[in-house]
N, C-alpha and C. Protein backbone atom coordinates (compact mmCIF):
# COMPACT_ATOMS: atom_id res chain seq x y z
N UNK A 1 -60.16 57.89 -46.30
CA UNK A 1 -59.83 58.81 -47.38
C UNK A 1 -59.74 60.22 -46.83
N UNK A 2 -59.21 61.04 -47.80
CA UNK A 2 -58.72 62.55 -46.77
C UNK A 2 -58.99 63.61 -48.61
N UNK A 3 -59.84 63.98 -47.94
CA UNK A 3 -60.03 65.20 -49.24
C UNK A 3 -60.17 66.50 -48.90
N UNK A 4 -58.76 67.05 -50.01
CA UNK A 4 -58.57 68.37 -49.49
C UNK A 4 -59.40 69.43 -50.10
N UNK A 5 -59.89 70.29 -49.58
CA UNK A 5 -60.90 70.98 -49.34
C UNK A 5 -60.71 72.85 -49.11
N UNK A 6 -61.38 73.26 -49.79
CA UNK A 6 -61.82 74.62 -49.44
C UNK A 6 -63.42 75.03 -50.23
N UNK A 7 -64.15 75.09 -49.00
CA UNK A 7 -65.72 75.39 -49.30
C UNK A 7 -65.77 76.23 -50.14
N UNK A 8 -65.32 77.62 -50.41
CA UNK A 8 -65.21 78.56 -51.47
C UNK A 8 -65.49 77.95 -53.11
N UNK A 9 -64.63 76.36 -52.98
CA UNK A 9 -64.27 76.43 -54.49
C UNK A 9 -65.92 75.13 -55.14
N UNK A 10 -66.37 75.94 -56.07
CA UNK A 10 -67.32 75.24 -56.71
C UNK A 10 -67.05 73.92 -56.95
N UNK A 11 -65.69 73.55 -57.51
CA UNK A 11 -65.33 72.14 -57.50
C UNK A 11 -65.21 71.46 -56.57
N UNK A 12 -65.26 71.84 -55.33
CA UNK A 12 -64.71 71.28 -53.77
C UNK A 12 -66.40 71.03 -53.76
N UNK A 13 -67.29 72.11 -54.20
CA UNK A 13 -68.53 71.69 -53.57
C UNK A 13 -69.60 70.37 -54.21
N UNK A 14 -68.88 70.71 -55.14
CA UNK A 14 -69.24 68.91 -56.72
C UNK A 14 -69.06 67.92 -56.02
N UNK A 15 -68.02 67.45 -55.46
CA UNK A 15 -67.53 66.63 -54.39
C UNK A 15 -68.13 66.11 -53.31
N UNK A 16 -68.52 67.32 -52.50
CA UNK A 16 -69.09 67.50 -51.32
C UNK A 16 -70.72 66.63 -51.28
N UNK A 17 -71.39 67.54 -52.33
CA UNK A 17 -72.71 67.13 -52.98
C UNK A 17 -72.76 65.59 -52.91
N UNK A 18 -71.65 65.42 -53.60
CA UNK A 18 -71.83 63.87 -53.80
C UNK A 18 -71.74 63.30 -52.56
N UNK A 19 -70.81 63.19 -51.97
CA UNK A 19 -70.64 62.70 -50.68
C UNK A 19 -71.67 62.73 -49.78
N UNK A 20 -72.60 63.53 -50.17
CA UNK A 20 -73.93 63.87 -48.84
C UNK A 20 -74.68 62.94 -49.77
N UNK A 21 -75.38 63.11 -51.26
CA UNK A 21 -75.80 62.30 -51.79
C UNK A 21 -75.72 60.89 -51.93
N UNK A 22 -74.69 60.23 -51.94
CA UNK A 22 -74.56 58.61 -51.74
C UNK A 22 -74.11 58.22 -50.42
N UNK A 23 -74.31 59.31 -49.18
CA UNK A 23 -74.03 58.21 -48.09
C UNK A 23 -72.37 58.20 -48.00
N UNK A 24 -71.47 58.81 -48.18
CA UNK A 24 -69.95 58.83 -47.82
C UNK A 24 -69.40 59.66 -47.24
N UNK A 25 -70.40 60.37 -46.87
CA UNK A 25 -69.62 61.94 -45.94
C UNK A 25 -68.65 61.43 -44.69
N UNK A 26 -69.14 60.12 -43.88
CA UNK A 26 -68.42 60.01 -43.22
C UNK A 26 -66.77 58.85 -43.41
N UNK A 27 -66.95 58.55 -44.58
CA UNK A 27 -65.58 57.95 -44.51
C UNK A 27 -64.75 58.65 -45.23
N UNK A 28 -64.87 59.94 -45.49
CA UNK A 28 -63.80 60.86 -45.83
C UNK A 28 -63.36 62.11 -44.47
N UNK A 29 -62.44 62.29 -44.41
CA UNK A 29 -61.40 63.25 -43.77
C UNK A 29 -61.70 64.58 -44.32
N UNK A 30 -61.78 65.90 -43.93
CA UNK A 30 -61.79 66.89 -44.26
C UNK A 30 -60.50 67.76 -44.09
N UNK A 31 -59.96 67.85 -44.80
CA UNK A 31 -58.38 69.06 -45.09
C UNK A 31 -58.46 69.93 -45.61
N UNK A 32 -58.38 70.98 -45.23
CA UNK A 32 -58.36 71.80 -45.34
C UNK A 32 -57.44 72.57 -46.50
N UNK A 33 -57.12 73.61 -47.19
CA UNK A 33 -56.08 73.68 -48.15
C UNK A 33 -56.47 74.94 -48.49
N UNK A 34 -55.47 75.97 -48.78
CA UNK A 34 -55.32 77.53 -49.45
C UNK A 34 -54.19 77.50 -50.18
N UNK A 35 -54.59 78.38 -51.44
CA UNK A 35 -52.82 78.40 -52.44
C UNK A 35 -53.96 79.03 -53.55
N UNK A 36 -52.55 79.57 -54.18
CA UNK A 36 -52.90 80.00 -55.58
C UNK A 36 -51.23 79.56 -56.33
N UNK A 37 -51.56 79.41 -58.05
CA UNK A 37 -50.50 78.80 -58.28
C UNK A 37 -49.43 79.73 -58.24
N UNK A 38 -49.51 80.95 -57.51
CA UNK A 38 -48.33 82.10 -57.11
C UNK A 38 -47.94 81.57 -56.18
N UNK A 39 -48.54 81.30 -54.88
CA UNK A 39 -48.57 80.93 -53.95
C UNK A 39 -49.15 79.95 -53.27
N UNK A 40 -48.36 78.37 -53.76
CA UNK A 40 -48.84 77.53 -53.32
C UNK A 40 -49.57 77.39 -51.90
N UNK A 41 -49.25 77.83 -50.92
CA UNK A 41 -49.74 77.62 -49.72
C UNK A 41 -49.69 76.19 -49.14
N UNK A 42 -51.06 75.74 -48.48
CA UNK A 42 -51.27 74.54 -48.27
C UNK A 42 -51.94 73.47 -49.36
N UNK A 43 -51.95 73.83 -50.57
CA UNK A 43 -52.23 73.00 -51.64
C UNK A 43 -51.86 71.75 -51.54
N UNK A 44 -52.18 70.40 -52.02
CA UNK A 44 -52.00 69.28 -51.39
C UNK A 44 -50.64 68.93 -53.37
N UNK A 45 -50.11 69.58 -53.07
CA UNK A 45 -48.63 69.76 -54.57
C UNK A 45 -48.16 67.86 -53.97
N UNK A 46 -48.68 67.58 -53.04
CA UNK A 46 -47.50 66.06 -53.37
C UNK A 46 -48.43 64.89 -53.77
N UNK A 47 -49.85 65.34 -53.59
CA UNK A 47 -50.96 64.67 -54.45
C UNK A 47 -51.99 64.74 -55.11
N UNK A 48 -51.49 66.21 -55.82
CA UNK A 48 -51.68 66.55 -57.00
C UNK A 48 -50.55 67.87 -57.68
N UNK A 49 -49.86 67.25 -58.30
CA UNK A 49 -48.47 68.11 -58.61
C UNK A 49 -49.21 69.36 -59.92
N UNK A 50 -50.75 69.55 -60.20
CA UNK A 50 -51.07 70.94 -60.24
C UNK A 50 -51.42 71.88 -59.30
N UNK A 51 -51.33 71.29 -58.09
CA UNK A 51 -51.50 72.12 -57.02
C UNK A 51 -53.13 72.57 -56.60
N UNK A 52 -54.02 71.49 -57.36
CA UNK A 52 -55.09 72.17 -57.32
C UNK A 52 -56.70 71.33 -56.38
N UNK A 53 -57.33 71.84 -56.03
CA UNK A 53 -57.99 71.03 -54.96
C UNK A 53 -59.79 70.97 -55.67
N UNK A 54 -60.49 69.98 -55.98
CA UNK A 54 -60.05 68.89 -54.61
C UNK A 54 -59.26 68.25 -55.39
N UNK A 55 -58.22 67.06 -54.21
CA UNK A 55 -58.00 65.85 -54.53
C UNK A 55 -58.40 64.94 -53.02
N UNK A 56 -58.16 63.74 -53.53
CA UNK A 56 -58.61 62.74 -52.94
C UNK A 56 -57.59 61.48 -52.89
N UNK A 57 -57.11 61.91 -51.34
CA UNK A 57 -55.65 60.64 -50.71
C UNK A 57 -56.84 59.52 -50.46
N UNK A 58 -56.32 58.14 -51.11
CA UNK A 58 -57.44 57.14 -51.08
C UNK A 58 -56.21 56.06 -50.14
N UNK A 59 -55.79 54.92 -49.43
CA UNK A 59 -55.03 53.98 -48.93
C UNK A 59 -54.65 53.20 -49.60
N UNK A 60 -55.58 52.93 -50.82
CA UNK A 60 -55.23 52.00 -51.55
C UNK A 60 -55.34 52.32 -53.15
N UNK A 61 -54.37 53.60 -53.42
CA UNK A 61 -53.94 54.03 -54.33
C UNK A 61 -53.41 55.13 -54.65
N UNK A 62 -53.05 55.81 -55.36
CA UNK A 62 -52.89 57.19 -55.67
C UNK A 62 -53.83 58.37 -55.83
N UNK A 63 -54.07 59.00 -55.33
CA UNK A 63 -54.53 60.85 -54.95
C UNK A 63 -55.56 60.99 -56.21
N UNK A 64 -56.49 60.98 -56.11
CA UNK A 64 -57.50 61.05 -57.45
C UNK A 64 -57.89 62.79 -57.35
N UNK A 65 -57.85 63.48 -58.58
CA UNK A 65 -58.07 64.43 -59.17
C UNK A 65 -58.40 64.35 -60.50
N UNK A 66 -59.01 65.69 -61.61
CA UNK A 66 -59.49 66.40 -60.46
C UNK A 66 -61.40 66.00 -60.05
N UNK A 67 -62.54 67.11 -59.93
CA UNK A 67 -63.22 66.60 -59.55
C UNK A 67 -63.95 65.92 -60.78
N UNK A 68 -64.03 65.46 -61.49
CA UNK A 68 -65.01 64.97 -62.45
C UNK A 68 -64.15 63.25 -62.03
N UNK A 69 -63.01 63.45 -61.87
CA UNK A 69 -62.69 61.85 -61.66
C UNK A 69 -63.26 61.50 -59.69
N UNK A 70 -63.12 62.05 -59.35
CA UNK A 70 -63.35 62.07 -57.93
C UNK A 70 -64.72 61.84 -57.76
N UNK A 71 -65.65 62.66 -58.46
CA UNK A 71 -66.99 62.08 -58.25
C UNK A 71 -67.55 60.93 -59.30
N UNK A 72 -66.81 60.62 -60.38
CA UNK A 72 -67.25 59.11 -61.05
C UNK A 72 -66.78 58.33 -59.57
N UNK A 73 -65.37 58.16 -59.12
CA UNK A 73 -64.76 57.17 -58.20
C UNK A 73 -65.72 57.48 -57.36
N UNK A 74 -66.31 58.09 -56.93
CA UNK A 74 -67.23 58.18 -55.63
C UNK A 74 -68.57 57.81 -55.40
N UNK A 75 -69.09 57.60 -57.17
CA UNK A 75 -70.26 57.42 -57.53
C UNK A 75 -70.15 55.56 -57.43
N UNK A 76 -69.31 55.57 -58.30
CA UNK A 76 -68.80 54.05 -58.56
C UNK A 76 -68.71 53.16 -57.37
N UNK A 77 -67.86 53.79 -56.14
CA UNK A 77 -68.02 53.16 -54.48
C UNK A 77 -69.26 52.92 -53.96
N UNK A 78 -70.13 53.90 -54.24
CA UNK A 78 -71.70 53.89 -53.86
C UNK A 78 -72.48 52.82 -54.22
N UNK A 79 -72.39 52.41 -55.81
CA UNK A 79 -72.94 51.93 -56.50
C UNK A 79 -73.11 51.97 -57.94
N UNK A 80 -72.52 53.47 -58.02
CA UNK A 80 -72.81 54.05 -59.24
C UNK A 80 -74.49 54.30 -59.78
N UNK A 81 -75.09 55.44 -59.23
CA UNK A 81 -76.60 56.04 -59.51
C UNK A 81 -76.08 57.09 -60.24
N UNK A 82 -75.45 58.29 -60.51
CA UNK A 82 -75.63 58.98 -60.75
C UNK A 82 -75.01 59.52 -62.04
N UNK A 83 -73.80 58.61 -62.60
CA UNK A 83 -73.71 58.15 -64.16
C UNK A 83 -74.14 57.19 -64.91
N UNK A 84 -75.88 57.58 -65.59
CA UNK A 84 -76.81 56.53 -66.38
C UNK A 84 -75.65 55.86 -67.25
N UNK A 85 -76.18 54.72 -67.80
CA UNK A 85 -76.15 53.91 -68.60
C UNK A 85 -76.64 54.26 -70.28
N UNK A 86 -76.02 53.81 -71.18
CA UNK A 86 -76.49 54.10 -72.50
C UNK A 86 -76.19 55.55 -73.24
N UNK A 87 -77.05 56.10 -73.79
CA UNK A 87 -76.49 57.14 -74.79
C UNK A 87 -77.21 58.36 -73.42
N UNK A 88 -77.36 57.89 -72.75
CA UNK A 88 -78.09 59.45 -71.65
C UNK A 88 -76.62 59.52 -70.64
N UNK A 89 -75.74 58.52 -70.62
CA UNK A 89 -74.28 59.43 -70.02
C UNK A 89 -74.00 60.23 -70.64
N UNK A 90 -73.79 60.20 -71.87
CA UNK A 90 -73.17 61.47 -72.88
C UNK A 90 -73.49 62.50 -72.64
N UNK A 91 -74.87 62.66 -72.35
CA UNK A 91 -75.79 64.08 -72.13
C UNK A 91 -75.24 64.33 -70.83
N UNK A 92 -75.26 63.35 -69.78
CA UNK A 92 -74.58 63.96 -68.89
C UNK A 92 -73.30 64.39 -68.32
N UNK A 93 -72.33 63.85 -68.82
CA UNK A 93 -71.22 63.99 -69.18
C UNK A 93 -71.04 65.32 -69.70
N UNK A 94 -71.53 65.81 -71.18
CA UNK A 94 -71.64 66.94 -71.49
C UNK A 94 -72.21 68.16 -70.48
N UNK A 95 -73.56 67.70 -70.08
CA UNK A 95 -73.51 68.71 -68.48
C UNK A 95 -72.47 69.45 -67.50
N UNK A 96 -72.10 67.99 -67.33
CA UNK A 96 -71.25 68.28 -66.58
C UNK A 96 -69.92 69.19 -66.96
N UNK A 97 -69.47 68.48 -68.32
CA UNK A 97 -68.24 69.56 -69.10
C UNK A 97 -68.84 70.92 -69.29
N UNK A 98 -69.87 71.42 -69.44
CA UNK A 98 -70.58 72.41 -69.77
C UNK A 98 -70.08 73.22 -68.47
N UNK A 99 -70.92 72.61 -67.04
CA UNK A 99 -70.92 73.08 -65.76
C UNK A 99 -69.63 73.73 -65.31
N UNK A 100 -68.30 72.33 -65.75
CA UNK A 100 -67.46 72.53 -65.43
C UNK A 100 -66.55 74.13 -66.25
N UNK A 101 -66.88 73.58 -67.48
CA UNK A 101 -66.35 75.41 -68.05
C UNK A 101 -67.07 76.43 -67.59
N UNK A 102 -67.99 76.66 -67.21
CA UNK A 102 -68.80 77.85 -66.48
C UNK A 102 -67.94 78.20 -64.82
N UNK A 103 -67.32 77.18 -64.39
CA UNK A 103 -66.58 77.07 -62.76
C UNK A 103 -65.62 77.76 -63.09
N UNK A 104 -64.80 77.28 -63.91
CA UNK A 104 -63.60 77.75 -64.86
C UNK A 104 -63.65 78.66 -65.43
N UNK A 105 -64.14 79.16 -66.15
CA UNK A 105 -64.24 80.66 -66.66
C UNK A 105 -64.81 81.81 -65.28
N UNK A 106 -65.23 81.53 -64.64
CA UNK A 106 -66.10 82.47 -63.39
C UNK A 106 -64.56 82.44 -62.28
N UNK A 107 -64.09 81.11 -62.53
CA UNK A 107 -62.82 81.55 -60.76
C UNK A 107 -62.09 82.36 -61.80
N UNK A 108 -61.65 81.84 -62.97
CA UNK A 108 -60.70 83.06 -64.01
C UNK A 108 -60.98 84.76 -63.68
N UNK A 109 -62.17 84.81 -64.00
CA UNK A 109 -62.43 86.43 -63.04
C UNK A 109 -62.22 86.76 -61.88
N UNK A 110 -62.40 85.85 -60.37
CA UNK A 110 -61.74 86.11 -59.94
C UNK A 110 -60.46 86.35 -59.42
N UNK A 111 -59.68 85.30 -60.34
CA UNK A 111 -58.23 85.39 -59.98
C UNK A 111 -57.67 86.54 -60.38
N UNK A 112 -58.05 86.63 -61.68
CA UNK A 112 -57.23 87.99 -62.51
C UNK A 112 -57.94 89.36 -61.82
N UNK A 113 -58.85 89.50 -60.26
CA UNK A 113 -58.37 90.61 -59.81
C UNK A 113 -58.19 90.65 -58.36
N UNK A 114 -57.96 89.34 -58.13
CA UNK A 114 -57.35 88.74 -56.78
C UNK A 114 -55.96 88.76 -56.42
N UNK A 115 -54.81 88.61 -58.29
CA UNK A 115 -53.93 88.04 -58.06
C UNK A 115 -53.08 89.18 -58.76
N UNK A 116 -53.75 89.58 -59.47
CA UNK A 116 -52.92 90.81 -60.20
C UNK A 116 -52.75 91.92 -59.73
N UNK A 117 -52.13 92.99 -60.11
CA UNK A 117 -51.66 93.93 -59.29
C UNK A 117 -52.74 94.73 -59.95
N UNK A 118 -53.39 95.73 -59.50
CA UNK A 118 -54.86 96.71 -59.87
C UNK A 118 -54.48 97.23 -61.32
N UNK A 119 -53.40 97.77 -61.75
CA UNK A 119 -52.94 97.85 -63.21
C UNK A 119 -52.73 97.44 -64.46
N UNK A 120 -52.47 96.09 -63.65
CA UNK A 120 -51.80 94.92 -65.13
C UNK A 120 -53.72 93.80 -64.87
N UNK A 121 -54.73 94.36 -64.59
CA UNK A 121 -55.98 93.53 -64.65
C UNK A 121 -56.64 93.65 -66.10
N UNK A 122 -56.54 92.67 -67.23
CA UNK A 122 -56.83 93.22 -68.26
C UNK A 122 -58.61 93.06 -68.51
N UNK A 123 -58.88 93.86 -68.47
CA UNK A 123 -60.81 93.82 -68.49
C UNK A 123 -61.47 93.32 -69.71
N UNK A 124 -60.62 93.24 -71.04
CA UNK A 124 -61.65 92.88 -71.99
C UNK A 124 -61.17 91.08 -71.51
N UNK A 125 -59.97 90.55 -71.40
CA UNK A 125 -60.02 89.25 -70.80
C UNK A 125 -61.10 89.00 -70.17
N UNK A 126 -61.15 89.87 -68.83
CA UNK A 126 -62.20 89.43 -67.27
C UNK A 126 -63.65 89.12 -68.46
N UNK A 127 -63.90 90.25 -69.13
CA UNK A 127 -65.09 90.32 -70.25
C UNK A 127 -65.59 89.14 -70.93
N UNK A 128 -63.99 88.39 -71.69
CA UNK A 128 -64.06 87.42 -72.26
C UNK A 128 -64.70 86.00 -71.44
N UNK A 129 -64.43 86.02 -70.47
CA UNK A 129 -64.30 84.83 -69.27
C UNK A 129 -65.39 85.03 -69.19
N UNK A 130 -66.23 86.00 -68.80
CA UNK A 130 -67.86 86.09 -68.73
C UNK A 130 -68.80 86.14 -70.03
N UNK A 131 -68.18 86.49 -71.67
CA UNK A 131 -68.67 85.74 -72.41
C UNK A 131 -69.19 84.25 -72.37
N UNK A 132 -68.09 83.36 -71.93
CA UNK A 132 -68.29 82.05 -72.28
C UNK A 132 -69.51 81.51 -71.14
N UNK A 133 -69.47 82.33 -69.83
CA UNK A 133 -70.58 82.09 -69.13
C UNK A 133 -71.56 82.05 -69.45
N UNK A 134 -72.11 83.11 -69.72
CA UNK A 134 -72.93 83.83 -70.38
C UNK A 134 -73.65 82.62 -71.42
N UNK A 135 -72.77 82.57 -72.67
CA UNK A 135 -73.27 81.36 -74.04
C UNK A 135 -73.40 80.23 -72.99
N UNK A 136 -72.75 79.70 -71.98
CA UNK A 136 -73.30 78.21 -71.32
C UNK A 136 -74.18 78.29 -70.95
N UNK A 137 -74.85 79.59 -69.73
CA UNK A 137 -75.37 79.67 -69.55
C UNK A 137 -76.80 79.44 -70.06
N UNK A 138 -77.08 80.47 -71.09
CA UNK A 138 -77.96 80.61 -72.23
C UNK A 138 -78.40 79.47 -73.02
N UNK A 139 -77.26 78.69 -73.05
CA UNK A 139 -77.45 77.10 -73.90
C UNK A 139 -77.83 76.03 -72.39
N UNK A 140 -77.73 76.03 -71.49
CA UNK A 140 -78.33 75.15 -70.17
C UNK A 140 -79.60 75.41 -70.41
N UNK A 141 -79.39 77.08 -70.66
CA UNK A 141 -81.44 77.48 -70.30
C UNK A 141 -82.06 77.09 -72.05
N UNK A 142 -81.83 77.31 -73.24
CA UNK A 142 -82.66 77.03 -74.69
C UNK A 142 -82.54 75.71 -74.53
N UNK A 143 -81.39 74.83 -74.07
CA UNK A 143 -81.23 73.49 -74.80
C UNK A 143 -81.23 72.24 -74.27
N UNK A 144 -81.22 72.61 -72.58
CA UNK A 144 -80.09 71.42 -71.70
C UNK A 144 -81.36 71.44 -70.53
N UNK A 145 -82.53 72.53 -70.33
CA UNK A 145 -83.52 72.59 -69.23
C UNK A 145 -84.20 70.76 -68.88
N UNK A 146 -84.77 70.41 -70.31
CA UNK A 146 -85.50 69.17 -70.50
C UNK A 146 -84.05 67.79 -69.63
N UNK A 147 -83.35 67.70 -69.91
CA UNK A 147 -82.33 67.20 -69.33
C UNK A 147 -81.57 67.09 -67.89
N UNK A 148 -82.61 68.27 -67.42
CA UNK A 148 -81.93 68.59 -65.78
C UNK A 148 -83.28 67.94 -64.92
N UNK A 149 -84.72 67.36 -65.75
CA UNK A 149 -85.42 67.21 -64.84
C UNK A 149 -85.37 65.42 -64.42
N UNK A 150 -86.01 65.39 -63.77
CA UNK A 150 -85.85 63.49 -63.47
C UNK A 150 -85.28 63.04 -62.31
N UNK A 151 -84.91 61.94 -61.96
CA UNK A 151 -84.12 61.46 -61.33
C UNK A 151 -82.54 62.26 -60.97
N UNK A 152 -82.21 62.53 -59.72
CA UNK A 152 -80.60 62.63 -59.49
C UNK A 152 -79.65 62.32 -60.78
N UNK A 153 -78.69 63.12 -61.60
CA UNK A 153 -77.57 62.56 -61.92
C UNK A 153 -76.32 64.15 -61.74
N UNK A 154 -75.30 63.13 -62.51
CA UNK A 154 -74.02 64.15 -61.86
C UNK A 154 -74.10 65.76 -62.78
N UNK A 155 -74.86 65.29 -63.76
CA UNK A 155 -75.06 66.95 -64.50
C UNK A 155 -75.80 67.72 -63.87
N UNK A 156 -77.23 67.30 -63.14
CA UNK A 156 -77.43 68.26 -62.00
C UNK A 156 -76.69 68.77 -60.85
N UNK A 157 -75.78 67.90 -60.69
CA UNK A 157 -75.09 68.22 -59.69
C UNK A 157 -73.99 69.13 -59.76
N UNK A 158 -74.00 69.08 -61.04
CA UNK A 158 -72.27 69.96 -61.35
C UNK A 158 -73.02 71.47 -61.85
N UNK A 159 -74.04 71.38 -62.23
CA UNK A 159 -74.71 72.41 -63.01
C UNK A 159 -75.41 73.61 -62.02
N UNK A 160 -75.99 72.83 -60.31
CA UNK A 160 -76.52 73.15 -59.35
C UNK A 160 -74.84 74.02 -58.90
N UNK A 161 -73.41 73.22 -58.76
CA UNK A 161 -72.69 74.26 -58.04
C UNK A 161 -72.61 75.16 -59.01
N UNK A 162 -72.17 74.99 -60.19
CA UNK A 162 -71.67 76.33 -60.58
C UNK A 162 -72.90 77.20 -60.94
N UNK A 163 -73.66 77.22 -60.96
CA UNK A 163 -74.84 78.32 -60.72
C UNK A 163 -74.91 79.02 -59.55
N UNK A 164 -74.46 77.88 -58.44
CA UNK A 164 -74.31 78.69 -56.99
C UNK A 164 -72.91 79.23 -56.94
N UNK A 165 -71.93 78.92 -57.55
CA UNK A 165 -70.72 80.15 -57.68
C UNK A 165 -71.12 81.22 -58.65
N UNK A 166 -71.93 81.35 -59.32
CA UNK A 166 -72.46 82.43 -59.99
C UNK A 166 -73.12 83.38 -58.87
N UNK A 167 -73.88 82.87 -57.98
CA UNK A 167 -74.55 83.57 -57.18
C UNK A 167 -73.75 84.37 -55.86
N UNK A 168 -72.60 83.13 -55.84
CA UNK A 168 -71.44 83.63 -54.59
C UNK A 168 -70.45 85.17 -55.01
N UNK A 169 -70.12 84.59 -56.39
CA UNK A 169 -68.72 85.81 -56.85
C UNK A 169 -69.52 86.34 -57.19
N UNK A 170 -70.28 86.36 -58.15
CA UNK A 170 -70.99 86.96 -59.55
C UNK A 170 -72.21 87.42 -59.69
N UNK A 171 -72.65 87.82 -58.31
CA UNK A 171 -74.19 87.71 -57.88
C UNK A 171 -74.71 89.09 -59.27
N UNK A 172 -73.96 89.73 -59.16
CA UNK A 172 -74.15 91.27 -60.00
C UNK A 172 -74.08 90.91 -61.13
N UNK A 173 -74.07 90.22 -62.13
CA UNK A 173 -73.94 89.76 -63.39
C UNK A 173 -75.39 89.31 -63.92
N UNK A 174 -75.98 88.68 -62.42
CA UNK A 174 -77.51 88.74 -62.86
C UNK A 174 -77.77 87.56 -63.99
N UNK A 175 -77.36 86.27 -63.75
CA UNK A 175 -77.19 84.91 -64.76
C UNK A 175 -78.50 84.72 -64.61
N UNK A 176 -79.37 85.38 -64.07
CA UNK A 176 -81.08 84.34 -64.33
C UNK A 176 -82.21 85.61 -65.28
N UNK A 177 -81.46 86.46 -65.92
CA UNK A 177 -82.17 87.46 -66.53
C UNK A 177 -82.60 86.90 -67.55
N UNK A 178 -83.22 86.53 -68.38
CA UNK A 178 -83.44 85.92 -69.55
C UNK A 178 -83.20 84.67 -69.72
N UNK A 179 -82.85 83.87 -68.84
CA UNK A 179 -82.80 82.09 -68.51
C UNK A 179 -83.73 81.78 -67.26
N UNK A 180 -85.01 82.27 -67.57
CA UNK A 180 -86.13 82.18 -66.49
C UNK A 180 -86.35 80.41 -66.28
N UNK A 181 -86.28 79.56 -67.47
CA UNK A 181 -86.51 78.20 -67.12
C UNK A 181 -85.38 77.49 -66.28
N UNK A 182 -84.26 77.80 -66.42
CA UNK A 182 -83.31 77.78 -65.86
C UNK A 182 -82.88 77.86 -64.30
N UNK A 183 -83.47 79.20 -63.86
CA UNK A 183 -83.34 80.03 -62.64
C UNK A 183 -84.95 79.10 -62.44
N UNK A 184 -85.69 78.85 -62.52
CA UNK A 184 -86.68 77.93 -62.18
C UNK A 184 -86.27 76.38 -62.05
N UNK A 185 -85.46 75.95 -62.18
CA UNK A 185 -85.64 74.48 -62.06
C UNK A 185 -84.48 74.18 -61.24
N UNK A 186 -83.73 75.76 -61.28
CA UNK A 186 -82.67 76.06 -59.83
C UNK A 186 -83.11 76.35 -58.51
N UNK A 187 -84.00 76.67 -58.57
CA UNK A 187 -84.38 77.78 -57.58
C UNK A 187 -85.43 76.30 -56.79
N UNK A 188 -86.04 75.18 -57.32
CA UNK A 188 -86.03 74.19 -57.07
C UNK A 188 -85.22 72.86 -56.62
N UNK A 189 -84.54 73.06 -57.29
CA UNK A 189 -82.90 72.02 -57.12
C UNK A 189 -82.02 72.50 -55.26
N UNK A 190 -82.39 73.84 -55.22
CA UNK A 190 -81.65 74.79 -54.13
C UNK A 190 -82.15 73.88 -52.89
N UNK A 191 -83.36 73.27 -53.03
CA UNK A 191 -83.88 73.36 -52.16
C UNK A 191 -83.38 71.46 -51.42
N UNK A 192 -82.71 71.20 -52.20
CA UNK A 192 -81.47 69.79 -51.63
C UNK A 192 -81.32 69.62 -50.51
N UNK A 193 -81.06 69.38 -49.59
CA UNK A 193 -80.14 69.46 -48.28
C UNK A 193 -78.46 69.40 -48.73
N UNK A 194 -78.10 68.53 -49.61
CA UNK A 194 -76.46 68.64 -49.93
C UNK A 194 -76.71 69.55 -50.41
N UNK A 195 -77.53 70.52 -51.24
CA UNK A 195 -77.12 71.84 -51.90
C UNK A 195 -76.98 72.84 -50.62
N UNK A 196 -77.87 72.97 -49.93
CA UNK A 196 -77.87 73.60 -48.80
C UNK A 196 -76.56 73.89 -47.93
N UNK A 197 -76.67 72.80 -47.43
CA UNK A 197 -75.18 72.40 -46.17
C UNK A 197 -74.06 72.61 -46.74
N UNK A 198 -74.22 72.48 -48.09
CA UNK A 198 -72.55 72.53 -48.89
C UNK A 198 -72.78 74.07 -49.44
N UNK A 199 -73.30 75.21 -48.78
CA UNK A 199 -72.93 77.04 -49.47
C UNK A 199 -72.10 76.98 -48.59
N UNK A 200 -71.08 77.98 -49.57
CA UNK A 200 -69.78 78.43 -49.04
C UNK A 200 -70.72 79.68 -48.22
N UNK A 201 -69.20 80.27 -47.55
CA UNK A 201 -69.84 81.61 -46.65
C UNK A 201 -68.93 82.75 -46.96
N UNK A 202 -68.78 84.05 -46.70
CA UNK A 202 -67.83 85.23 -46.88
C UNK A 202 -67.81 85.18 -48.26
């Protein structure tokens, strides 16, 4: 398998996690990939025609994207540990959708002043995008804490990167001010080896 890759992106690192976690790091390929949808670059566009990474060239099928399917398929190869059984997938599932809009709203800030020209950057947008952080945030820490403890599953895992892309882009935003249970059961979780080995750098 060949999964294209850039350490930077919180979703590349969902992936990654997993792969150190069930034992598959080595039967995947590492590719490398840069683009924005201005500028495709090396985006893997012929197996995944949004241009967006990760995906995952498998031999015996078609290019799996994006990562929420990539790490069920990856979980599922393993054995499947890390999507429970019964009404406690939902919760995690929801984690994970939670996690995943927090990734998504946080690269949105950076694109719109990565990609735009310094003039046309509209700030109550950038503002907006860090609203929705912000309320996930806040709702992980009142509502979702009791749910992150236990056994391994994929809502810790998705919930662990994008907290650490909070810390990469967004370090100044200060996401553990008032989500002390939160930034506590992170600041524990950090201490992984796949959380570790998988920080981006620059």
């Amino acid at each position: 398998m060949k999964l294209y890759h850039a350490a930077a992106s919180p979703f590349v690192r969902k992936v990654m996690m997993v792969l150190h976690e069930t034992g598959q790091l080595e039967d995947v390929e590492i590719v490398p990939a840069m683009g924005t949808a201005v500028e495709p670059g090396t985006m893997p566009v012929a197996h995944n025609p949004l241009g967006k990474i990760p995906a995952l060239e498998r031999a015996d099928g078609p290019a799996l994207y994006d990562s929420r399917v990539i790490c069920r398929y990856l979980d599922a190869r393993a054995g499947g540990h890390l999507y429970p059984e019964g009404n406690a997938l939902w919760e995690v599932l929801t984690l994970e959708a939670t996690a995943d809009g927090i990734m998504e709203a946080a690269i949105a800030m950076v694109y719109e002043a990565r990609i735009r020209p310094p003039e046309l950057v509209y700030a109550p947008w950038v503002e907006g995008q860090w609203a929705k952080v912000a309320r996930a945030v806040e709702a992980l820490d009142s509502r979702w804490t009791g749910r992150l403890a236990g056994p391994l599953h994929m809502g810790q895992i998705a919930v662990a990167a994008a907290l650490g892309y909070l810390d990469f882009r967004h370090d100044a935003r200060d996401w553990r001010r008032g989500n002390e249970a939160l930034a506590d059961w992170f600041a524990q979780f950090s201490e992984r080896e796949s959380f570790r080995v998988t920080a981006p750098e620059g």
